[in-house]
Protein backbone atom coordinates (compact mmCIF):
# COMPACT_ATOMS: atom_id res chain seq x y z
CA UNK A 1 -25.65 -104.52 -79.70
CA UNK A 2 -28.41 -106.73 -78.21
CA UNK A 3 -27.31 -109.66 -80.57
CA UNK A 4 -24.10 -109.66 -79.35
CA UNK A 5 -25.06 -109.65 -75.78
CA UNK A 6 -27.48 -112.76 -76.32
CA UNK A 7 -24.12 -114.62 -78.20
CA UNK A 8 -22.23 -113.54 -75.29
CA UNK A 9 -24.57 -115.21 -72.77
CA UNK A 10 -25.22 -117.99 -75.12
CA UNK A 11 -21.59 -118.43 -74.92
CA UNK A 12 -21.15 -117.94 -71.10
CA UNK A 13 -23.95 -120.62 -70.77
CA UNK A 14 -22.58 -123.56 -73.03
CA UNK A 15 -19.43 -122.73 -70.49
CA UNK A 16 -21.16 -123.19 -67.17
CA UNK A 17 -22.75 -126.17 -68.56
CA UNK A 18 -19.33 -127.76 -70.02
CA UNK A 19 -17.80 -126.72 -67.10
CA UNK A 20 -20.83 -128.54 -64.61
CA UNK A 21 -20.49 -131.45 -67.25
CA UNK A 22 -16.77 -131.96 -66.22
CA UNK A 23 -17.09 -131.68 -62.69
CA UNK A 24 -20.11 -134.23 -62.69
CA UNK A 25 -17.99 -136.86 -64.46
CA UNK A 26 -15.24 -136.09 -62.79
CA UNK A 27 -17.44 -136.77 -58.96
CA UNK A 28 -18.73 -139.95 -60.80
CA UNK A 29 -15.41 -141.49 -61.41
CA UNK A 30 -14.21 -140.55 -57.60
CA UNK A 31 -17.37 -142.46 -56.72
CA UNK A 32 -16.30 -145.36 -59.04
CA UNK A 33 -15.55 -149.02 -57.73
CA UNK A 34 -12.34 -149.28 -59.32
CA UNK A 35 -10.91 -152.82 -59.46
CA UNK A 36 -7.76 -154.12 -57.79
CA UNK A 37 -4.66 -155.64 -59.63
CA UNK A 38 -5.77 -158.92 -59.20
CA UNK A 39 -9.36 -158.55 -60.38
CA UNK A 40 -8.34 -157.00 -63.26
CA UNK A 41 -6.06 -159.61 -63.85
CA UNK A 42 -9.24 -162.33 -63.26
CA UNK A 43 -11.48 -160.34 -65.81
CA UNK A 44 -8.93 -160.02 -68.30
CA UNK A 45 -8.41 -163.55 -68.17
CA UNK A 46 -12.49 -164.87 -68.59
CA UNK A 47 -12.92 -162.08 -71.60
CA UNK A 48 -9.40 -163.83 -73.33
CA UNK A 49 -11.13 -167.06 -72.55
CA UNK A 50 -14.44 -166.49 -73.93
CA UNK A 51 -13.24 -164.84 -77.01
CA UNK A 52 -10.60 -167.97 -77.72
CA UNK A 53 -13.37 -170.09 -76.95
CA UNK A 54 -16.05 -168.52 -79.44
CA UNK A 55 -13.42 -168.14 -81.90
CA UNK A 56 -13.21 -171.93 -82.20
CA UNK A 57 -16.58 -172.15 -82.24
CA UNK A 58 -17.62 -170.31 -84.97
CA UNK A 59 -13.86 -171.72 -87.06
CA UNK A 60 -15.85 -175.55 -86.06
CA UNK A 61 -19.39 -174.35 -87.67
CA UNK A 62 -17.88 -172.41 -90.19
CA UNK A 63 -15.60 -175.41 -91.48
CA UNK A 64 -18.73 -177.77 -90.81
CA UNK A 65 -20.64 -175.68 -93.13
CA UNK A 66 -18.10 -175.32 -96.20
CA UNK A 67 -17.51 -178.97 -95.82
CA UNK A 68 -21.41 -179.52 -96.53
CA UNK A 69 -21.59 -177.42 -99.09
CA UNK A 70 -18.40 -179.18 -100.40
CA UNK A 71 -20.61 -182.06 -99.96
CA UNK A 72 -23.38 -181.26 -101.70
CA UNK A 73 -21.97 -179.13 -104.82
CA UNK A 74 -18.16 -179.10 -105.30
CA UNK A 75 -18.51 -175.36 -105.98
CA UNK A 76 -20.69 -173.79 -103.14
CA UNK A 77 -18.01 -174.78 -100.81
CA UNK A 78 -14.94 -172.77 -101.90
């Protein structure tokens, strides 16, 4: 019987801490800085930017570096 009454308090504990788990996060996000419609918008817009922007510049160094390779030995380049 005394094995069942530690699983049942195990159990009860791994509740109350689930439970105080939830309500924490849930007092975090009410503390949150949430942004408005038109920050949003402005973040949105720099992350697109960046990403189009890296995107090219990795397609310019990776082109620049098959066409070396071309350069060098007609079949390193691909």
């Amino acid at each position: 019987m005394n094995f069942f009454r530690r699983i049942g308090r195990w159990f009860a504990r791994a509740y109350r801490s689930i439970a105080q788990f939830f309500r924490e996060v849930a007092h975090e996000l009410r503390r949150s800085h949430w942004p408005t419609r038109q920050e949003l918008i402005n973040y949105t817009a720099v992350v697109v930017i960046a990403v189009v922007v890296l995107a090219v510049v990795i397609f310019a160094f990776d082109t620049g570096i098959r066409a070396g390779l071309n350069a060098l030995h007609p079949s390193l380049g691909g």
